[in-house]
N, C-alpha and C. Protein backbone atom coordinates (compact mmCIF):
# COMPACT_ATOMS: atom_id res chain seq x y z
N UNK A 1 115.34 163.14 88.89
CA UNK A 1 116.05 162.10 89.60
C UNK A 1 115.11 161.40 90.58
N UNK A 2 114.18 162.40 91.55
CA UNK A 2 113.30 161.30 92.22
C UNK A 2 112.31 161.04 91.04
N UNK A 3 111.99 161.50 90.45
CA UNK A 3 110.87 160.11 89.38
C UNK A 3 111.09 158.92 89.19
N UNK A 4 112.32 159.00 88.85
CA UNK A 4 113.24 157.78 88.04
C UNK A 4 113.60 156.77 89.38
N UNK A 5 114.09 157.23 90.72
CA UNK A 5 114.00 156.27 91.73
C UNK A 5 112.73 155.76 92.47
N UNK A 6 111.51 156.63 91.78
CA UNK A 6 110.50 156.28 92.19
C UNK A 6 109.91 155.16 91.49
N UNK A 7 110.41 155.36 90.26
CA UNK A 7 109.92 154.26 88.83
C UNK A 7 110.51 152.76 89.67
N UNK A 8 111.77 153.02 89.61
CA UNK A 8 112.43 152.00 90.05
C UNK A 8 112.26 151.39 91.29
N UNK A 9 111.76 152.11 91.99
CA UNK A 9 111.01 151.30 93.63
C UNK A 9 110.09 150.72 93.17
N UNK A 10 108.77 151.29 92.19
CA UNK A 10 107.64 150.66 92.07
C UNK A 10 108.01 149.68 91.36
N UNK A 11 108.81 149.32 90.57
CA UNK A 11 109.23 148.17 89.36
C UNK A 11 109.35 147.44 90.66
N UNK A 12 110.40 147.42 91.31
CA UNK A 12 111.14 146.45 92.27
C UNK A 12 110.09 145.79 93.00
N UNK A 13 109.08 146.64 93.62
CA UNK A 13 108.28 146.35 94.73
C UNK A 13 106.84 145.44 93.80
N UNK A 14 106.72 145.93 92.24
CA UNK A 14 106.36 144.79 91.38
C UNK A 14 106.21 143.70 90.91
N UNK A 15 108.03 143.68 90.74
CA UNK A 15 108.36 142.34 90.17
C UNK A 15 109.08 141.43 91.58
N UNK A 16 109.30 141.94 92.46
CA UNK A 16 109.50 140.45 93.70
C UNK A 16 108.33 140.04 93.85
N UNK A 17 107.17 140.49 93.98
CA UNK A 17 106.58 138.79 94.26
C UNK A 17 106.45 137.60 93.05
N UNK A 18 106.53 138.40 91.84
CA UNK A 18 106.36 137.77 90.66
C UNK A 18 108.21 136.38 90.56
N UNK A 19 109.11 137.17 90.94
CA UNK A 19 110.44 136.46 91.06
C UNK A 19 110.18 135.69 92.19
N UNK A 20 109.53 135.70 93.22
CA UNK A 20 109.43 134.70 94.12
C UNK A 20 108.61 133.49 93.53
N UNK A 21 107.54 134.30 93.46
CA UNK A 21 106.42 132.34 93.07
C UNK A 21 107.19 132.25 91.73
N UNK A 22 107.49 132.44 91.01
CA UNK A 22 108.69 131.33 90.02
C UNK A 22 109.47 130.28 90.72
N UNK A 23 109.77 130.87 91.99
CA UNK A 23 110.96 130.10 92.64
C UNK A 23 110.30 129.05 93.03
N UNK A 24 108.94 128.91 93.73
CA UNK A 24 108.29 127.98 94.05
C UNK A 24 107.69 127.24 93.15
N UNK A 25 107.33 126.88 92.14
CA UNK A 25 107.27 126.24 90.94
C UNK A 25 108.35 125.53 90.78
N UNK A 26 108.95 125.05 91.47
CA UNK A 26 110.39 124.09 91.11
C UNK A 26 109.54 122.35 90.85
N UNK A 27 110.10 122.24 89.58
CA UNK A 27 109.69 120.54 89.39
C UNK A 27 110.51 120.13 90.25
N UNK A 28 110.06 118.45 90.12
CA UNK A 28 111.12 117.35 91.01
C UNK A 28 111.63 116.70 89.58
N UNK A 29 112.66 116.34 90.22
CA UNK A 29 113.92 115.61 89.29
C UNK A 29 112.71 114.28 88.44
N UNK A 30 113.42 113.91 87.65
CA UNK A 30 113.17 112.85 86.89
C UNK A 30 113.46 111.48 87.57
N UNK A 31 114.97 111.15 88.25
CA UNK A 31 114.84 110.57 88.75
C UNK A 31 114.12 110.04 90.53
N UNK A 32 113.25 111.65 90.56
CA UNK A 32 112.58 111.50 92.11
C UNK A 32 111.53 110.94 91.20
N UNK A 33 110.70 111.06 90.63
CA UNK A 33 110.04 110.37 90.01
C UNK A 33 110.01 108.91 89.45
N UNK A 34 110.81 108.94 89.08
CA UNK A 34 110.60 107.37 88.75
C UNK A 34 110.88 106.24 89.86
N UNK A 35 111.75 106.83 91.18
CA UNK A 35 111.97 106.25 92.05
C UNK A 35 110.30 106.17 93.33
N UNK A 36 109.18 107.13 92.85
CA UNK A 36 108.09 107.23 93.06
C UNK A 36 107.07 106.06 92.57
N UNK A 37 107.68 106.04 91.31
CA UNK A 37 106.60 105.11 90.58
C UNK A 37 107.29 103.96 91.07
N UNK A 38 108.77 103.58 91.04
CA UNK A 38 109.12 102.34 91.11
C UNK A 38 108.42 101.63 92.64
N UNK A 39 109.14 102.56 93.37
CA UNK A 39 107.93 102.14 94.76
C UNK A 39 106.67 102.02 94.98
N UNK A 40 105.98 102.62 94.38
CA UNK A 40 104.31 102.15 94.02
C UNK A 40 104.03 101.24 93.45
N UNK A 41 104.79 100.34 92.33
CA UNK A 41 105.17 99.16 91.74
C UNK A 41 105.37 98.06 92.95
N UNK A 42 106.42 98.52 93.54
CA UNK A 42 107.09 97.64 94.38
C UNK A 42 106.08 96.93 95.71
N UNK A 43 105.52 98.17 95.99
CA UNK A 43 104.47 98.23 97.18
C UNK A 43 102.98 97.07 96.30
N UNK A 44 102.83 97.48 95.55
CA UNK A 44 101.33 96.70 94.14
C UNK A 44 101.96 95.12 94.85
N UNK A 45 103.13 95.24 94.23
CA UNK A 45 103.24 93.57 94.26
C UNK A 45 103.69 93.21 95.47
N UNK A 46 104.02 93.77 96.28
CA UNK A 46 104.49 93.26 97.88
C UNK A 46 102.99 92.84 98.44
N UNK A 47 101.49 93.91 97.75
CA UNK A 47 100.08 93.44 97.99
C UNK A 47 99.82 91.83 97.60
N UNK A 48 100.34 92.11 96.52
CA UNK A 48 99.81 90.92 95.27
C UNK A 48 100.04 89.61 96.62
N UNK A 49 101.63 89.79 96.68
CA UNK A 49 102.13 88.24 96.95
C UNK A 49 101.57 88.04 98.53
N UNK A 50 101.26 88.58 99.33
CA UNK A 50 100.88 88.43 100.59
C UNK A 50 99.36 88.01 100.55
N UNK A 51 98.49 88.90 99.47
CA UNK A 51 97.14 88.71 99.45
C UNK A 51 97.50 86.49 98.93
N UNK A 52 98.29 85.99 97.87
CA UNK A 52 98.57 84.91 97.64
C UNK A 52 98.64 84.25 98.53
N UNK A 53 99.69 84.45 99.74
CA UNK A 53 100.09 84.05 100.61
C UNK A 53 98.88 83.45 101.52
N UNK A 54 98.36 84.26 101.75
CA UNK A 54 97.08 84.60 102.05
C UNK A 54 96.09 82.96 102.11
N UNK A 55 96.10 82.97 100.56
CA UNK A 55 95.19 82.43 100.27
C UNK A 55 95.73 81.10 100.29
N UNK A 56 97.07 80.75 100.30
CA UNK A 56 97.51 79.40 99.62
C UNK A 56 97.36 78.82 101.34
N UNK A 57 97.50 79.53 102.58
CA UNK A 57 97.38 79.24 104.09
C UNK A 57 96.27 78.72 104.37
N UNK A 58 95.25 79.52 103.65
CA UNK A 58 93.43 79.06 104.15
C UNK A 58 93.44 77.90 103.18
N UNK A 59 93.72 77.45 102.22
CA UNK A 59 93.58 76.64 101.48
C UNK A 59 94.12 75.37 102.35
N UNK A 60 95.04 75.53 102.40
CA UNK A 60 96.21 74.33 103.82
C UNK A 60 95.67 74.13 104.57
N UNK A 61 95.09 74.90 104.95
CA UNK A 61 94.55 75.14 106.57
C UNK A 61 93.14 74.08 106.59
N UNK A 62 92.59 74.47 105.42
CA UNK A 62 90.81 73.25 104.91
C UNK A 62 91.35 72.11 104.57
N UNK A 63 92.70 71.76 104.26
CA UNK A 63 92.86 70.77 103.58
C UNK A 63 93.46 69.99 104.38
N UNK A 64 94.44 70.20 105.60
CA UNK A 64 94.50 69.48 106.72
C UNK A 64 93.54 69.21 107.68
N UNK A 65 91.61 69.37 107.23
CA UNK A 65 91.27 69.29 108.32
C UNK A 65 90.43 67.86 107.63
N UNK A 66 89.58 66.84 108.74
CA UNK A 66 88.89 66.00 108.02
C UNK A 66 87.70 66.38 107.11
N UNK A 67 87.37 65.42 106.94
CA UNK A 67 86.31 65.40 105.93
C UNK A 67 84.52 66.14 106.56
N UNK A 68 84.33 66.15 107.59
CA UNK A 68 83.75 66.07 108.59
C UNK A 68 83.63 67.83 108.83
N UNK A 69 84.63 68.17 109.31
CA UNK A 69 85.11 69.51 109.98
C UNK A 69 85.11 70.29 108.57
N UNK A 70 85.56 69.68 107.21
CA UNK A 70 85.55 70.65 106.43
C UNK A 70 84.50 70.57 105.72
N UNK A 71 83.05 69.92 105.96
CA UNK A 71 81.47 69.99 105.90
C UNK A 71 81.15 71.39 106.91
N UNK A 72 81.70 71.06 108.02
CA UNK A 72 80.94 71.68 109.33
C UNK A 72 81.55 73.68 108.83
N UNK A 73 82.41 73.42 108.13
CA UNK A 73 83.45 74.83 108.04
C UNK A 73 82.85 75.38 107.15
N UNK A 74 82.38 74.63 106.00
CA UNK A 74 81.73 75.00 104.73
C UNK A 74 80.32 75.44 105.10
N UNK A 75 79.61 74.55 105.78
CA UNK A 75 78.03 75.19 106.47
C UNK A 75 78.01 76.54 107.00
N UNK A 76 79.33 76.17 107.36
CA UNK A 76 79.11 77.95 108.80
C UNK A 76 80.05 79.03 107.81
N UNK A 77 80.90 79.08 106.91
CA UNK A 77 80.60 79.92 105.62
C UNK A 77 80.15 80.70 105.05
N UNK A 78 78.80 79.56 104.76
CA UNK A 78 77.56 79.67 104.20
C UNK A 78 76.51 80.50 104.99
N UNK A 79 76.38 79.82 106.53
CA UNK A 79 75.82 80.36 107.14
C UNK A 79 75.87 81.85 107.48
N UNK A 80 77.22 82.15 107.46
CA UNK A 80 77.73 83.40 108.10
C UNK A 80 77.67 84.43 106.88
N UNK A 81 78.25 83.81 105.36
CA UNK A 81 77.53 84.72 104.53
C UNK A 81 76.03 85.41 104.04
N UNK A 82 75.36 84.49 104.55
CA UNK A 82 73.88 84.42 104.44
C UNK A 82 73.66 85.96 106.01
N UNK A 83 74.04 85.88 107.10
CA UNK A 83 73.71 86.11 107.84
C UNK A 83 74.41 88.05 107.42
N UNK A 84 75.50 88.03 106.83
CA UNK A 84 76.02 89.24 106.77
C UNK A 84 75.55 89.78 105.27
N UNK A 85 75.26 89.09 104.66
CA UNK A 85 74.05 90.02 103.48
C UNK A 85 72.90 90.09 104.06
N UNK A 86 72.41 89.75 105.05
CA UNK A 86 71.26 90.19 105.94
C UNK A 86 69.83 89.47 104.99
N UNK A 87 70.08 87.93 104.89
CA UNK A 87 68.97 87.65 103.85
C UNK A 87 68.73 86.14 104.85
N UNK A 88 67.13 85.75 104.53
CA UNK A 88 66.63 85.27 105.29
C UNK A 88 66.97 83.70 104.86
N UNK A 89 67.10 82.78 106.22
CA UNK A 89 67.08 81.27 105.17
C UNK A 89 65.85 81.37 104.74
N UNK A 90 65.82 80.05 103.61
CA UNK A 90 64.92 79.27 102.94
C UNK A 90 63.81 78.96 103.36
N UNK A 91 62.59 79.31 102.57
CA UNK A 91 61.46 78.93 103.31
C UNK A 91 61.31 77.07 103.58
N UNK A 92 61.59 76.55 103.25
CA UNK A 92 61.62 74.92 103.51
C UNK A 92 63.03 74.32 104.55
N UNK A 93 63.59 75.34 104.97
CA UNK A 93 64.39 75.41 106.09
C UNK A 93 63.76 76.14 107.47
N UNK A 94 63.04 76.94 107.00
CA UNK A 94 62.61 77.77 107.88
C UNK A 94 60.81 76.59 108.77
N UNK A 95 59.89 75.97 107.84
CA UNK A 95 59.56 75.09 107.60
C UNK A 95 59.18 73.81 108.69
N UNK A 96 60.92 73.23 108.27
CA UNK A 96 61.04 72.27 108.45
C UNK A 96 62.00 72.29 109.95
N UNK A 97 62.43 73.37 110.26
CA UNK A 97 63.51 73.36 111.27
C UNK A 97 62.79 72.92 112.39
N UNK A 98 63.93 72.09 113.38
CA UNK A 98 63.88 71.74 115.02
C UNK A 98 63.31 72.96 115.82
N UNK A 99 62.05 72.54 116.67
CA UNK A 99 61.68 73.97 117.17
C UNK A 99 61.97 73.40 118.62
């Protein structure tokens, strides 16, 4: 009789941790999922249309200005891209420039 309750303690004291992490292995629903993806969708294009937005403003924005200002806007652009790739002007700018 104690063997047999001894068998049966060691089984028990065995198989709970094995019955526990099963329990934790629980999937998520199908529909938590797709309500996952749908929002990652939703969020993509809430990017999309603002990055648009975006762009259709700066576009407005050059196109209400004169002819003049949107030379002077386009130089400094230029200039400022030149200056943040870290590359030197032109030797016939460099040259020729106002000292």
């Amino acid at each position: 009789m104690k063997l047999l309750v001894k068998i049966l303690l060691l089984a028990a004291i065995f198989l709970t941790p094995q019955l526990a992490d099963a329990q934790s292995k629980v999937q998520q629903p199908k529909s938590t999922k797709k309500q996952l993806k749908q929002q990652a969708k939703q969020e993509k294009k809430n990017k999309k249309d603002g990055e648009k937005l975006q762009n259709e403003l700066a576009r407005r924005h050059e196109r209400i200005q004169t002819k003049e200002v949107r030379k002077r806007m386009k130089k400094n652009k230029k200039k400022a891209k030149r200056i943040n790739d870290n590359k030197r002007e032109g030797f016939f700018k460099r040259l020729f420039r106002k000292k």
